[in-house]
PDB file of N, CA and C in Angstrom:
ATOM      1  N   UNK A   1      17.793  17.737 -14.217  1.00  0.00           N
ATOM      2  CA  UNK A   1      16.735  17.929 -13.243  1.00  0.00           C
ATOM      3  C   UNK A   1      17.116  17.183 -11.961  1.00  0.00           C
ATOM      4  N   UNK A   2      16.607  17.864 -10.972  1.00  0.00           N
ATOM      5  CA  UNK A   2      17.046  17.453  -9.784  1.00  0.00           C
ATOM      6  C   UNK A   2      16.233  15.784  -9.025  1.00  0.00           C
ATOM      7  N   UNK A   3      16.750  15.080  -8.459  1.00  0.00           N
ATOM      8  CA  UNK A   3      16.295  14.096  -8.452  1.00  0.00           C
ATOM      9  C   UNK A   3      15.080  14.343  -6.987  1.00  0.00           C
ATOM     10  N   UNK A   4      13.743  14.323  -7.146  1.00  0.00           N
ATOM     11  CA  UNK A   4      12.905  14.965  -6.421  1.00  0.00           C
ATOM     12  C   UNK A   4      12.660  13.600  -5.134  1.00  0.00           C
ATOM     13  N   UNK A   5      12.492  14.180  -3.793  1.00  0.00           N
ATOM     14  CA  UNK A   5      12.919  12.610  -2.634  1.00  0.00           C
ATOM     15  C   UNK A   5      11.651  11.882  -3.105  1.00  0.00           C
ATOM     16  N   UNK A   6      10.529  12.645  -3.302  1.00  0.00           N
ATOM     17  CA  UNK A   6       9.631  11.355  -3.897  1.00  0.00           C
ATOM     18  C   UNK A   6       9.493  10.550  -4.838  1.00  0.00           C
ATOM     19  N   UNK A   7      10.430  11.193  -5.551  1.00  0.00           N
ATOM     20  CA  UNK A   7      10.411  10.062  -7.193  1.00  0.00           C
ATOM     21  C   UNK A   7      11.228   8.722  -5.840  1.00  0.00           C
ATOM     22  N   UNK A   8      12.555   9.422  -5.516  1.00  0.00           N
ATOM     23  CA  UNK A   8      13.651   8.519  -4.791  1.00  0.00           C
ATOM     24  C   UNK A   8      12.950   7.614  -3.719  1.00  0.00           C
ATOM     25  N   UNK A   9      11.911   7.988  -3.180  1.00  0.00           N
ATOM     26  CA  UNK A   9      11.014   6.898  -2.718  1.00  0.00           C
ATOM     27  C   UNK A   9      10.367   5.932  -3.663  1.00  0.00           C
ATOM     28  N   UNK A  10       9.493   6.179  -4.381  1.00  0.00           N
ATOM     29  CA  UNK A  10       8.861   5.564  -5.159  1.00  0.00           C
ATOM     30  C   UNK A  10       9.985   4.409  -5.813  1.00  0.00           C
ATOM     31  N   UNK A  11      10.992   4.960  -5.995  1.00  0.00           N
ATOM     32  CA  UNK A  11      12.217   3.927  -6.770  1.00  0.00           C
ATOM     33  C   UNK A  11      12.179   2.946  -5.583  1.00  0.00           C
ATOM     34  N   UNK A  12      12.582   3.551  -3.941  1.00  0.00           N
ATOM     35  CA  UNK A  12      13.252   2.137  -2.955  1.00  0.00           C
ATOM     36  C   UNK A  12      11.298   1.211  -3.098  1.00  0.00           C
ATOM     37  N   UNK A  13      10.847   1.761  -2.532  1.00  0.00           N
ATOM     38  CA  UNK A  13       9.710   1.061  -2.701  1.00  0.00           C
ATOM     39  C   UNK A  13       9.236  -0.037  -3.240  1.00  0.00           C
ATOM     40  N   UNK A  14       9.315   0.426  -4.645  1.00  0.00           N
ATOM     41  CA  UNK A  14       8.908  -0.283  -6.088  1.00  0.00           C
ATOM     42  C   UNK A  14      10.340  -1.581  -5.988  1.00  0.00           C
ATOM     43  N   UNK A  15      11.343  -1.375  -5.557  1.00  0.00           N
ATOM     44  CA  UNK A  15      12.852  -1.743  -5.122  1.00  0.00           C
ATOM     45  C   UNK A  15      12.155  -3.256  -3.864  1.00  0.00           C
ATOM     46  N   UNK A  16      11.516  -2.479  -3.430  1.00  0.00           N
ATOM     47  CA  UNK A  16      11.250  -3.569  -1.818  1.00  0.00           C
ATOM     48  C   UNK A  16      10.071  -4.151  -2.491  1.00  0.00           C
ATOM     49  N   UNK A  17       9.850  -4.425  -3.282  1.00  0.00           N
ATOM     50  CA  UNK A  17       8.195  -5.852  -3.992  1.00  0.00           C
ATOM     51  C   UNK A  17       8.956  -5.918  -5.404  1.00  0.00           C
ATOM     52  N   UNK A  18      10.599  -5.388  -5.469  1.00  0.00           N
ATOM     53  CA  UNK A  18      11.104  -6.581  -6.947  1.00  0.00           C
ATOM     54  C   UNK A  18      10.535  -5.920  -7.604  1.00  0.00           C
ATOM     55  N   UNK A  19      10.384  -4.594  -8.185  1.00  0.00           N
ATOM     56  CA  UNK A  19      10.048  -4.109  -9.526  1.00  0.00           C
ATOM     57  C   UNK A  19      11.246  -2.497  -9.569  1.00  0.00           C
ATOM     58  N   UNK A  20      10.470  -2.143 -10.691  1.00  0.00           N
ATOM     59  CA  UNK A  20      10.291  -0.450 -10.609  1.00  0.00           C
ATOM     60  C   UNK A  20       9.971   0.387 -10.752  1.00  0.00           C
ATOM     61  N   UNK A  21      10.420   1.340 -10.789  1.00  0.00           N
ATOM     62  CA  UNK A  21       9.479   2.637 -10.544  1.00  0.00           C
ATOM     63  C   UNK A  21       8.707   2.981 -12.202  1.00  0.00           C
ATOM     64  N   UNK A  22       7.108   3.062 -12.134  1.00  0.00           N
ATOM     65  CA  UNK A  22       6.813   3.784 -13.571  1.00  0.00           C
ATOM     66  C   UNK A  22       7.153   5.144 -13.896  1.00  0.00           C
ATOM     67  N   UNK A  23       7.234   5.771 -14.930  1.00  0.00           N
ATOM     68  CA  UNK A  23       7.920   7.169 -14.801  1.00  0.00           C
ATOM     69  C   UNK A  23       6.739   7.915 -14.637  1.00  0.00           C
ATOM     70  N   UNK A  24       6.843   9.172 -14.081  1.00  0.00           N
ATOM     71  CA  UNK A  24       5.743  10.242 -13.732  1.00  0.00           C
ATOM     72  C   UNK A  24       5.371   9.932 -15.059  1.00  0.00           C
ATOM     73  N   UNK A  25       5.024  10.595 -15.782  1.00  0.00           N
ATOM     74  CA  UNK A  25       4.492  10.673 -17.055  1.00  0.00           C
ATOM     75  C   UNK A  25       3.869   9.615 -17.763  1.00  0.00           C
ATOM     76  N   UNK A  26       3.783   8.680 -17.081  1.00  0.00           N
ATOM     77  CA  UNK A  26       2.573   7.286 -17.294  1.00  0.00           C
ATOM     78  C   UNK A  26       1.379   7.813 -17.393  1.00  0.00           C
ATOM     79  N   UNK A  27       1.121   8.835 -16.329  1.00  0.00           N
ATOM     80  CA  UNK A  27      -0.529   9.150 -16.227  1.00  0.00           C
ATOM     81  C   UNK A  27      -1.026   8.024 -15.516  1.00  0.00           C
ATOM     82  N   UNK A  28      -0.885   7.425 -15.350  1.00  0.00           N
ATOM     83  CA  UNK A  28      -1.725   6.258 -14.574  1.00  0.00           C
ATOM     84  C   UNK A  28      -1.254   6.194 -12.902  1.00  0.00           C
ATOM     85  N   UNK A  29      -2.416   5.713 -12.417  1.00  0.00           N
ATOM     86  CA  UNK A  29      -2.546   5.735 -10.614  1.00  0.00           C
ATOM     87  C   UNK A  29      -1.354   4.913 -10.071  1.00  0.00           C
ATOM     88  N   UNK A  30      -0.360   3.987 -10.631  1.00  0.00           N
ATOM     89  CA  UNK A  30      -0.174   2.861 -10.325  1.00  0.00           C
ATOM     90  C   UNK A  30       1.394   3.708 -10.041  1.00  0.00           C
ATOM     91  N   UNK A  31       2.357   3.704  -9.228  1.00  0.00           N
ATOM     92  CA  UNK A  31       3.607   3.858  -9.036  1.00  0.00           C
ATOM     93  C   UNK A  31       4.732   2.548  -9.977  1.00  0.00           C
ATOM     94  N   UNK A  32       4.390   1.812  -9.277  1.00  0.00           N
ATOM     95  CA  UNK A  32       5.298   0.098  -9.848  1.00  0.00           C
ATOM     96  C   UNK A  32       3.887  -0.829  -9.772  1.00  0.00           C
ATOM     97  N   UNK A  33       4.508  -1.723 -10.754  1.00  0.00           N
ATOM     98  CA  UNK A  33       3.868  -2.886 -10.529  1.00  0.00           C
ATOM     99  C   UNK A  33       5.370  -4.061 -10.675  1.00  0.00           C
ATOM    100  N   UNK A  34       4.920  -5.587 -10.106  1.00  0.00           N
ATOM    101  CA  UNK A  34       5.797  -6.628 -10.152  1.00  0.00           C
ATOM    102  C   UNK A  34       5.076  -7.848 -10.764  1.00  0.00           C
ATOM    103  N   UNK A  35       5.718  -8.729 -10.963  1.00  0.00           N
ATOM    104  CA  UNK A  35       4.894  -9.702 -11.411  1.00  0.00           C
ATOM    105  C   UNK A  35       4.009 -10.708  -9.584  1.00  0.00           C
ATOM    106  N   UNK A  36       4.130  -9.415  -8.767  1.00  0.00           N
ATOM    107  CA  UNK A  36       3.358 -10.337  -7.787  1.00  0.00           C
ATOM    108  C   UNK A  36       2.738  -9.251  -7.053  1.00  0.00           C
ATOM    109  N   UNK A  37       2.749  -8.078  -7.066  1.00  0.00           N
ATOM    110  CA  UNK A  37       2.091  -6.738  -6.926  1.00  0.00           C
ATOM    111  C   UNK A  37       1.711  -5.247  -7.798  1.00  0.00           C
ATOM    112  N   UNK A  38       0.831  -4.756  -7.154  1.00  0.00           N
ATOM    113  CA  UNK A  38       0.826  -3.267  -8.414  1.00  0.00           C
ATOM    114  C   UNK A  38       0.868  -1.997  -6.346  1.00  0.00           C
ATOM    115  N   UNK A  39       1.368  -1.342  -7.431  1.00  0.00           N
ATOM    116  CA  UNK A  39       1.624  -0.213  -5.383  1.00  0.00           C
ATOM    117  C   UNK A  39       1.795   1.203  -6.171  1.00  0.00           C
ATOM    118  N   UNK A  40       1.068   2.061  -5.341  1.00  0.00           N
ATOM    119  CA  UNK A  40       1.412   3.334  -5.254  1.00  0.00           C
ATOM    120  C   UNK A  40       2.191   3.655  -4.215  1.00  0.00           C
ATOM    121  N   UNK A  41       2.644   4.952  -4.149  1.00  0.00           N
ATOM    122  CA  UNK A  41       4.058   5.357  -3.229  1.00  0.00           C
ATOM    123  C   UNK A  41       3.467   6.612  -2.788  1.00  0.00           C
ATOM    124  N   UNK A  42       3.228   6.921  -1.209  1.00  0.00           N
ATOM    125  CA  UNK A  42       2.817   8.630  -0.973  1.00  0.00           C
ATOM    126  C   UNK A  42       3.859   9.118   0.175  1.00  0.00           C
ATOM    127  N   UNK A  43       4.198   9.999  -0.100  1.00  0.00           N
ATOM    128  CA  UNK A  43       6.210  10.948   0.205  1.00  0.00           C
ATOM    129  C   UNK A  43       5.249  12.311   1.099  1.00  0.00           C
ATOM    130  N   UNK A  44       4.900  11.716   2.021  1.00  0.00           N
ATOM    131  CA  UNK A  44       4.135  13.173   2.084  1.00  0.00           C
ATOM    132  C   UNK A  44       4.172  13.697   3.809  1.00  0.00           C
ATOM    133  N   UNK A  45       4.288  15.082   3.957  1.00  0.00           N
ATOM    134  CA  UNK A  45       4.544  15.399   5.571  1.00  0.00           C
ATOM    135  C   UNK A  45       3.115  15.448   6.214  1.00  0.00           C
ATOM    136  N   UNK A  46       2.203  15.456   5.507  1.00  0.00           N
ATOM    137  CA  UNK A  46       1.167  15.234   6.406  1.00  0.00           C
ATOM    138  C   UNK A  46      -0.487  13.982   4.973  1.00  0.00           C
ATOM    139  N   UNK A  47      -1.077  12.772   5.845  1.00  0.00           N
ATOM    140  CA  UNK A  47      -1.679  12.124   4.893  1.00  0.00           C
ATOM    141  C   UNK A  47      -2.789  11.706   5.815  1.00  0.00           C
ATOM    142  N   UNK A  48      -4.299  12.327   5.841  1.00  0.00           N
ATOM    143  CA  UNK A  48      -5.210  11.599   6.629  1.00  0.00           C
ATOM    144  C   UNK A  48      -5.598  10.357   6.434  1.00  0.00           C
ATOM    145  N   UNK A  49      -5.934  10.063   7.646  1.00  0.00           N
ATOM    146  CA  UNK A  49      -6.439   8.482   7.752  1.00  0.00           C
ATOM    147  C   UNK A  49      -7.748   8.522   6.349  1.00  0.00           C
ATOM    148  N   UNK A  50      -8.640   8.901   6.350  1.00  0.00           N
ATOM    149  CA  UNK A  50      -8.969   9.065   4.851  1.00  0.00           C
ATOM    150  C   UNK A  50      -8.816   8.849   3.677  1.00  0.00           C
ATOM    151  N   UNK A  51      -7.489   9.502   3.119  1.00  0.00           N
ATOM    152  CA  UNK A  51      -7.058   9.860   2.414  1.00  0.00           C
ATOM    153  C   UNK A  51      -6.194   7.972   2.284  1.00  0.00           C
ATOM    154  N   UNK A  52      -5.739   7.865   3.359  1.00  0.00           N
ATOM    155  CA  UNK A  52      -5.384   6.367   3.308  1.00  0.00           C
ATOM    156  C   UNK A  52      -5.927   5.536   3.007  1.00  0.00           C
ATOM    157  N   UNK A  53      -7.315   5.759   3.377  1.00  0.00           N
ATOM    158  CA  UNK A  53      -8.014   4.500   3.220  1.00  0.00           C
ATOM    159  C   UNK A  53      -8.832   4.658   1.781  1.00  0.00           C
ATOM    160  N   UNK A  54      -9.147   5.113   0.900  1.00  0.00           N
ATOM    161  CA  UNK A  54      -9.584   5.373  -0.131  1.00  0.00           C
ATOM    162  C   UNK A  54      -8.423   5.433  -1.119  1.00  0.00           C
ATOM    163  N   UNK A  55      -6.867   5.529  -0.984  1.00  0.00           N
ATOM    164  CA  UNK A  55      -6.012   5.136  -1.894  1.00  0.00           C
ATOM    165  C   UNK A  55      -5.557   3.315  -1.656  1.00  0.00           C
ATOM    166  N   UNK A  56      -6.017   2.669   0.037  1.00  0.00           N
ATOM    167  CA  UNK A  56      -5.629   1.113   0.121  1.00  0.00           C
ATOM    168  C   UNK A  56      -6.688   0.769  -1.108  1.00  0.00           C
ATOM    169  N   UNK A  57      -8.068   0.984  -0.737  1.00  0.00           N
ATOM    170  CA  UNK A  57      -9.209   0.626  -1.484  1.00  0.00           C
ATOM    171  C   UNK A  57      -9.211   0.393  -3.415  1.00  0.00           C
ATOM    172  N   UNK A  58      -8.970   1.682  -3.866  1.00  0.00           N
ATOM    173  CA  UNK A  58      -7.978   2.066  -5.016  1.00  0.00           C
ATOM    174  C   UNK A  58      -7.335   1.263  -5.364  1.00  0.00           C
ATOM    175  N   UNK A  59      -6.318   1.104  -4.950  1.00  0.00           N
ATOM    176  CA  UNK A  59      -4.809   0.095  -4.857  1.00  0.00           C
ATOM    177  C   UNK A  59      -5.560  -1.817  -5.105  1.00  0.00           C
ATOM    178  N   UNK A  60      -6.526  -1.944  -4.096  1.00  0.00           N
ATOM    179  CA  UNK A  60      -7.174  -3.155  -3.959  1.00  0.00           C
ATOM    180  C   UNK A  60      -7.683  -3.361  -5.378  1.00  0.00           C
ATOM    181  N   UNK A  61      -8.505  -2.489  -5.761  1.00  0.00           N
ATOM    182  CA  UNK A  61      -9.958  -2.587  -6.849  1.00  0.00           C
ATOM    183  C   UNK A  61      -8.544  -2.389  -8.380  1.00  0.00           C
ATOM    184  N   UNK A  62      -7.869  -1.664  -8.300  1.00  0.00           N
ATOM    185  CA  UNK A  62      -6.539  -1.880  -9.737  1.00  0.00           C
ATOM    186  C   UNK A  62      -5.999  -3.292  -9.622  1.00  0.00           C
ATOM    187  N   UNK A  63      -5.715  -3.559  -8.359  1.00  0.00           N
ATOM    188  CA  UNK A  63      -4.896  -4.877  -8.526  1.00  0.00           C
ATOM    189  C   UNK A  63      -5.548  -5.916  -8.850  1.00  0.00           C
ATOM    190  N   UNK A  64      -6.984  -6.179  -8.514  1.00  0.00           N
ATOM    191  CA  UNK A  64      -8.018  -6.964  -8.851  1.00  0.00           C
ATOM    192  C   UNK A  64      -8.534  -6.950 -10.140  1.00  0.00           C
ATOM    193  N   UNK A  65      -8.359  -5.807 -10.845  1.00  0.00           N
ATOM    194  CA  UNK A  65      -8.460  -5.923 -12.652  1.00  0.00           C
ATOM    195  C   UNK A  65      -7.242  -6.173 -13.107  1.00  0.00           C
ATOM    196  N   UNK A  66      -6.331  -6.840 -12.829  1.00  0.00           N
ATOM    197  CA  UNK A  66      -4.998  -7.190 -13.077  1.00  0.00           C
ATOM    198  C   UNK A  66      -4.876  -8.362 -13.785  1.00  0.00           C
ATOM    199  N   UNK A  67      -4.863  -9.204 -14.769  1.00  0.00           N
ATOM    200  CA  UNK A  67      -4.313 -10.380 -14.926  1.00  0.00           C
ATOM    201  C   UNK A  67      -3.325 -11.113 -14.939  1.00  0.00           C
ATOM    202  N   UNK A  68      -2.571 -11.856 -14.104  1.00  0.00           N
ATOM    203  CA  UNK A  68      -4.146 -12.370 -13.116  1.00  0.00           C
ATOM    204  C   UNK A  68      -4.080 -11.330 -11.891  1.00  0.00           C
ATOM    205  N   UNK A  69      -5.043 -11.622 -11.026  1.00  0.00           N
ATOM    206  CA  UNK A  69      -5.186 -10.694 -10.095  1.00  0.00           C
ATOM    207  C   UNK A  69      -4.144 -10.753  -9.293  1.00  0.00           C
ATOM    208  N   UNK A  70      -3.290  -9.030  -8.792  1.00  0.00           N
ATOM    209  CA  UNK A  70      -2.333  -9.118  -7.995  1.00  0.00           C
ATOM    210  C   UNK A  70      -2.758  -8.516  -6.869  1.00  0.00           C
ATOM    211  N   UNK A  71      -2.246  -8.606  -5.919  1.00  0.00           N
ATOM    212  CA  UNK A  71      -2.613  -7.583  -4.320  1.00  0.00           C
ATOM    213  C   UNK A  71      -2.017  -6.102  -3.997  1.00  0.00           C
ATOM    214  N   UNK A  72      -2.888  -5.368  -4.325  1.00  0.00           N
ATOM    215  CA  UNK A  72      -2.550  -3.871  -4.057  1.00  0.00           C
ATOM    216  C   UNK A  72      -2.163  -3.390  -2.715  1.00  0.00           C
ATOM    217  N   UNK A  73      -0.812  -2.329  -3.060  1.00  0.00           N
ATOM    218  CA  UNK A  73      -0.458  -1.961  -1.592  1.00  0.00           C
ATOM    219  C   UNK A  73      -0.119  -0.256  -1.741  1.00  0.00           C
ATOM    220  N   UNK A  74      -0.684   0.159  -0.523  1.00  0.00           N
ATOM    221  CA  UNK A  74      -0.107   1.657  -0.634  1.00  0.00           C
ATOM    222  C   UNK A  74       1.318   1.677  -0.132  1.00  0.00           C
ATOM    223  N   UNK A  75       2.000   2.579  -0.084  1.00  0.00           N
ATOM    224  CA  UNK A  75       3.347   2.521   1.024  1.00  0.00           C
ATOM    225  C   UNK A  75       3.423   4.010   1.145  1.00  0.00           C
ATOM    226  N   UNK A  76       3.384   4.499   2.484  1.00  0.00           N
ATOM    227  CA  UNK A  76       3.501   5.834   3.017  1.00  0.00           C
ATOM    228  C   UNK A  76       4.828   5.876   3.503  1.00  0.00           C
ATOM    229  N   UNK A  77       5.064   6.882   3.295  1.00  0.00           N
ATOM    230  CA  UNK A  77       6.842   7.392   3.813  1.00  0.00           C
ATOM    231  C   UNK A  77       6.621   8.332   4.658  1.00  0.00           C
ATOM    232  N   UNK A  78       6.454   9.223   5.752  1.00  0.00           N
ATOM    233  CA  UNK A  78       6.159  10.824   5.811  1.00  0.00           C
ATOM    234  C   UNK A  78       7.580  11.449   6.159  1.00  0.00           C
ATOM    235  N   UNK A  79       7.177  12.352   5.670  1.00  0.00           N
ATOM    236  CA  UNK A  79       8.004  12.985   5.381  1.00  0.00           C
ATOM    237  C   UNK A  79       8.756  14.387   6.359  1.00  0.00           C
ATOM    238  N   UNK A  80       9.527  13.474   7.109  1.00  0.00           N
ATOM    239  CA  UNK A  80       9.801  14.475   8.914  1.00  0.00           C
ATOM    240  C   UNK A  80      10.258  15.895   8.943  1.00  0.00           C
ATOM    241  N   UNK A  81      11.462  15.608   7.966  1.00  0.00           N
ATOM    242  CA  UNK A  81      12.157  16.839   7.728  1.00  0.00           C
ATOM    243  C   UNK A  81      13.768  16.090   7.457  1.00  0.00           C
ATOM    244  N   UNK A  82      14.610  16.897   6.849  1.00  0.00           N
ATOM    245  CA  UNK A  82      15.826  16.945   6.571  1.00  0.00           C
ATOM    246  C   UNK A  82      16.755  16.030   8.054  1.00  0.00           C
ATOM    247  N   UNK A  83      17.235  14.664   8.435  1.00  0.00           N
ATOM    248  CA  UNK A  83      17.759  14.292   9.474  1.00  0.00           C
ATOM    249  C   UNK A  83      16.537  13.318  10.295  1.00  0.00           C
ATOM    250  N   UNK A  84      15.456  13.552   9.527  1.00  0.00           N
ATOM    251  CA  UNK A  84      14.323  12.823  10.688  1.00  0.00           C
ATOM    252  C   UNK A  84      14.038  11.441   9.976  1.00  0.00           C
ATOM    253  N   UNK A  85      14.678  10.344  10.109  1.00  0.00           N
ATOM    254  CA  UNK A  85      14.131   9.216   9.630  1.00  0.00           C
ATOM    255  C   UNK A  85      12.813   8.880   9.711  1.00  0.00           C
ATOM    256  N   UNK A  86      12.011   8.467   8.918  1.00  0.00           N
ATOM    257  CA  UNK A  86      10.694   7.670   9.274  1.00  0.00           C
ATOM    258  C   UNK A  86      10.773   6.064   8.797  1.00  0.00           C
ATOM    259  N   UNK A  87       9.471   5.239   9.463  1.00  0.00           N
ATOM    260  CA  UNK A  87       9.549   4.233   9.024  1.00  0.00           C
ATOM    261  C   UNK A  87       8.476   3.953   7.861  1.00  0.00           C
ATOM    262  N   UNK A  88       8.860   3.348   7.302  1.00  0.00           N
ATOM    263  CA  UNK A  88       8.052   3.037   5.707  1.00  0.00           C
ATOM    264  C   UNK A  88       7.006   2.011   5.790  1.00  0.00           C
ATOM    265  N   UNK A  89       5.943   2.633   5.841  1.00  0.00           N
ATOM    266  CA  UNK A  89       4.414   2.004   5.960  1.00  0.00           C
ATOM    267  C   UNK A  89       4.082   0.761   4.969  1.00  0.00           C
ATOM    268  N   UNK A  90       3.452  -0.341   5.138  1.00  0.00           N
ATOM    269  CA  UNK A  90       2.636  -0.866   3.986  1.00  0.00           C
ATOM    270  C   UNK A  90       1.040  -1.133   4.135  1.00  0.00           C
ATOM    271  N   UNK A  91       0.541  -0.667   3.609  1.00  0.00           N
ATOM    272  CA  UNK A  91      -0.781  -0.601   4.097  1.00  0.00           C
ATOM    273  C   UNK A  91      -1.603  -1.623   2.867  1.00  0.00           C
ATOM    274  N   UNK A  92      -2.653  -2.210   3.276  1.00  0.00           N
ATOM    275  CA  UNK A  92      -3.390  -2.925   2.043  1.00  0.00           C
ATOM    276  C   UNK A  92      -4.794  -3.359   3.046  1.00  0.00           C
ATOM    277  N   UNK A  93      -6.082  -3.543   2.490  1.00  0.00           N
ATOM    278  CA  UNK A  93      -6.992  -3.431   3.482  1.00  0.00           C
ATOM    279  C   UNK A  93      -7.442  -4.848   3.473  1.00  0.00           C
ATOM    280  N   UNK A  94      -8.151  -5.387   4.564  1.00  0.00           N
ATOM    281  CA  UNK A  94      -8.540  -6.599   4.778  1.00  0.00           C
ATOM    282  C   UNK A  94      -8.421  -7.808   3.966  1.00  0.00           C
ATOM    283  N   UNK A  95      -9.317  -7.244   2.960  1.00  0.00           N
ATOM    284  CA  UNK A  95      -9.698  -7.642   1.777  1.00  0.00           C
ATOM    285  C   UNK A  95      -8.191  -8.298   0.966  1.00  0.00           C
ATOM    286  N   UNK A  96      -6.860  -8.012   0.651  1.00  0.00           N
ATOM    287  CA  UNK A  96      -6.049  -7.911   0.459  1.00  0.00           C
ATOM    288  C   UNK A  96      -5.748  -8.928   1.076  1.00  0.00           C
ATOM    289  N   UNK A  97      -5.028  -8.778   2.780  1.00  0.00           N
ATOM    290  CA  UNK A  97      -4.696  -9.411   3.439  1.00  0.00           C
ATOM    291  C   UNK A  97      -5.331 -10.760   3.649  1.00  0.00           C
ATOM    292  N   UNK A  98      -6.417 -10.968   3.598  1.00  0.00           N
ATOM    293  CA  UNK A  98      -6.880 -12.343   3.403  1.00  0.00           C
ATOM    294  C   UNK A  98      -6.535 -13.461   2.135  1.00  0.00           C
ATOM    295  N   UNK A  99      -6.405 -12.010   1.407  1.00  0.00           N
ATOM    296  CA  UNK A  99      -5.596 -12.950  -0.067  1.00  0.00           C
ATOM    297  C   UNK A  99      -4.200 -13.674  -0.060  1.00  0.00           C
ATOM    298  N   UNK A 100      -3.675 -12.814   0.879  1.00  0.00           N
ATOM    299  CA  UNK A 100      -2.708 -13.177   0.951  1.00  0.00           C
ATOM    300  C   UNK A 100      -2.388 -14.375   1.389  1.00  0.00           C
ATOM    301  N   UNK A 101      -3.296 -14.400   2.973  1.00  0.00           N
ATOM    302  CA  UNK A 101      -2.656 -15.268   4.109  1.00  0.00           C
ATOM    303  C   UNK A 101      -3.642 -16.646   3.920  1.00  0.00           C
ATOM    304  N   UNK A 102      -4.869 -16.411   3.112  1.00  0.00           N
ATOM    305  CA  UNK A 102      -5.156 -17.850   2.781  1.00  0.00           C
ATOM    306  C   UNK A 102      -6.609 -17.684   4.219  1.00  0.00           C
ATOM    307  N   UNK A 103      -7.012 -18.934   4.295  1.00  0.00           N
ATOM    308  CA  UNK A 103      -7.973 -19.000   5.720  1.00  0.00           C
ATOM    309  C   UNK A 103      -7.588 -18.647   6.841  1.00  0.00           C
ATOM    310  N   UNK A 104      -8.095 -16.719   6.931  1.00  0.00           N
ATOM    311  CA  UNK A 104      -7.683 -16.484   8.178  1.00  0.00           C
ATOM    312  C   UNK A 104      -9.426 -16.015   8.938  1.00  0.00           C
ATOM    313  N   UNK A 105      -9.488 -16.541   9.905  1.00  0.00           N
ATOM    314  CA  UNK A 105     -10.714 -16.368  10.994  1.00  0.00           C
ATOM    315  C   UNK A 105     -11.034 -15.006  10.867  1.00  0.00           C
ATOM    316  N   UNK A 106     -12.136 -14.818  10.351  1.00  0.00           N
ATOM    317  CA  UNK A 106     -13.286 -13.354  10.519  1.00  0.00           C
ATOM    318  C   UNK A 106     -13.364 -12.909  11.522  1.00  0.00           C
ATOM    319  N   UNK A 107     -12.781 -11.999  12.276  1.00  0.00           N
ATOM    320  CA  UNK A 107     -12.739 -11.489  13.325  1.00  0.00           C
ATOM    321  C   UNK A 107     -14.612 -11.185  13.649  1.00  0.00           C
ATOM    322  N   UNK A 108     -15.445 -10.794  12.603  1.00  0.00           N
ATOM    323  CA  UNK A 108     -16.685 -10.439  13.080  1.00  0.00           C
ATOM    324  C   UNK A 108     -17.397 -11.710  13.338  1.00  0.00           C
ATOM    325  N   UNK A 109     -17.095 -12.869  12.800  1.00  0.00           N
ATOM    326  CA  UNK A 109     -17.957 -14.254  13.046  1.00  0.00           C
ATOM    327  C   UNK A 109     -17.279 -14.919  13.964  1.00  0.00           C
ATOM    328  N   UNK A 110     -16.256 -14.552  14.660  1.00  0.00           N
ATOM    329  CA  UNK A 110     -15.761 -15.519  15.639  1.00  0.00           C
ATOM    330  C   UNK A 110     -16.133 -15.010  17.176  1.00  0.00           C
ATOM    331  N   UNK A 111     -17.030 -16.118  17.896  1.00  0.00           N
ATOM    332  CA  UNK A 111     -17.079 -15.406  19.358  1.00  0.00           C
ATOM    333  C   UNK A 111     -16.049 -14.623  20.254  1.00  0.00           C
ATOM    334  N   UNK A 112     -16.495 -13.949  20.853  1.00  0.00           N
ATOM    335  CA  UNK A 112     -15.721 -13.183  21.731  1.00  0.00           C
ATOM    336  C   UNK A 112     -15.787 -14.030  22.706  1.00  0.00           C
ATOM    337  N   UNK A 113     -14.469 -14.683  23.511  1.00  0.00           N
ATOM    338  CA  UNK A 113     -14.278 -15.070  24.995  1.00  0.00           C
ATOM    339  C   UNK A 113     -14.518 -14.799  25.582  1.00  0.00           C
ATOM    340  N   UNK A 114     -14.461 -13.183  25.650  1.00  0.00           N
ATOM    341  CA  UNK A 114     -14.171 -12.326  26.589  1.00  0.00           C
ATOM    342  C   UNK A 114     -15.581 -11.418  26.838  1.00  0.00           C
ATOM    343  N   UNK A 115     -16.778 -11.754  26.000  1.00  0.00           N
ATOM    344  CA  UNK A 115     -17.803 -11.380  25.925  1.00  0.00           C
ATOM    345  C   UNK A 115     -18.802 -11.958  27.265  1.00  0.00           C
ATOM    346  N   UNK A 116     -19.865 -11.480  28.272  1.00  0.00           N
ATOM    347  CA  UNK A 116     -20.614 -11.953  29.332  1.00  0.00           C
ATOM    348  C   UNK A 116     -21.472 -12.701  28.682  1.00  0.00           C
ATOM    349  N   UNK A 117     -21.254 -13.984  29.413  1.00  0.00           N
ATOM    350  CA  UNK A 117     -22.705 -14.886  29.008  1.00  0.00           C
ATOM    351  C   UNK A 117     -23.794 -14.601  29.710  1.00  0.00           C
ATOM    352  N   UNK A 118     -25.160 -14.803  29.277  1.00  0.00           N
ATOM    353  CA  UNK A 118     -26.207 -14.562  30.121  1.00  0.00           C
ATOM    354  C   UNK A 118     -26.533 -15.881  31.192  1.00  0.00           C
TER     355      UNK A 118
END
């Protein structure tokens, strides 16, 4: 069988967070997991903002039933055509990213500078 470019994504991917690839036939949502992430992989020529944000979310809420809890990431590839490089997305939503980086400032509770005083 022919080696399909999205499995071959899903491999570099799973490759770039130190794991590898689960085989199609898992049945399960999860592409790779590592012992410091769980990620799905989407190979695709066209992916709405939508569609993104309800697989980061996904990705978040699996990695969080994880023991112990790991940080979920999507990674988008799109897919240009035959010669068209793209660059390889990592997406993970707020929620995530705060896990990561430890005490980072709430963008909604912190004054605006730049806001008119009365």
């Amino acid at each position: 069988m022919a080696d399909r470019p999205w499995k071959a994504e899903e491999r570099r991917a799973a490759a770039l967070f130190g794991g590898t690839r689960f085989p199609g036939n898992a049945g399960g949502a999860l592409d790779f997991e590592t012992p410091g992430y769980v990620g799905q992989v989407k190979h695709r020529r066209v992916l709405s903002l939508a569609q993104v944000e309800m697989l980061a979310v996904e990705m978040e809420h699996l990695g969080g039933r994880r023991t112990p809890p790991k940080p979920g990431v999507l990674v988008v590839k799109r897919r240009a055509g035959r010669g068209q490089p793209t660059p390889r997305l990592i997406v993970v939503t707020e929620a995530v990213w705060r896990g990561l980086h430890g005490a980072v400032p709430d963008p909604d509770s912190t004054p605006n500078p730049e806001a008119p005083t009365a």
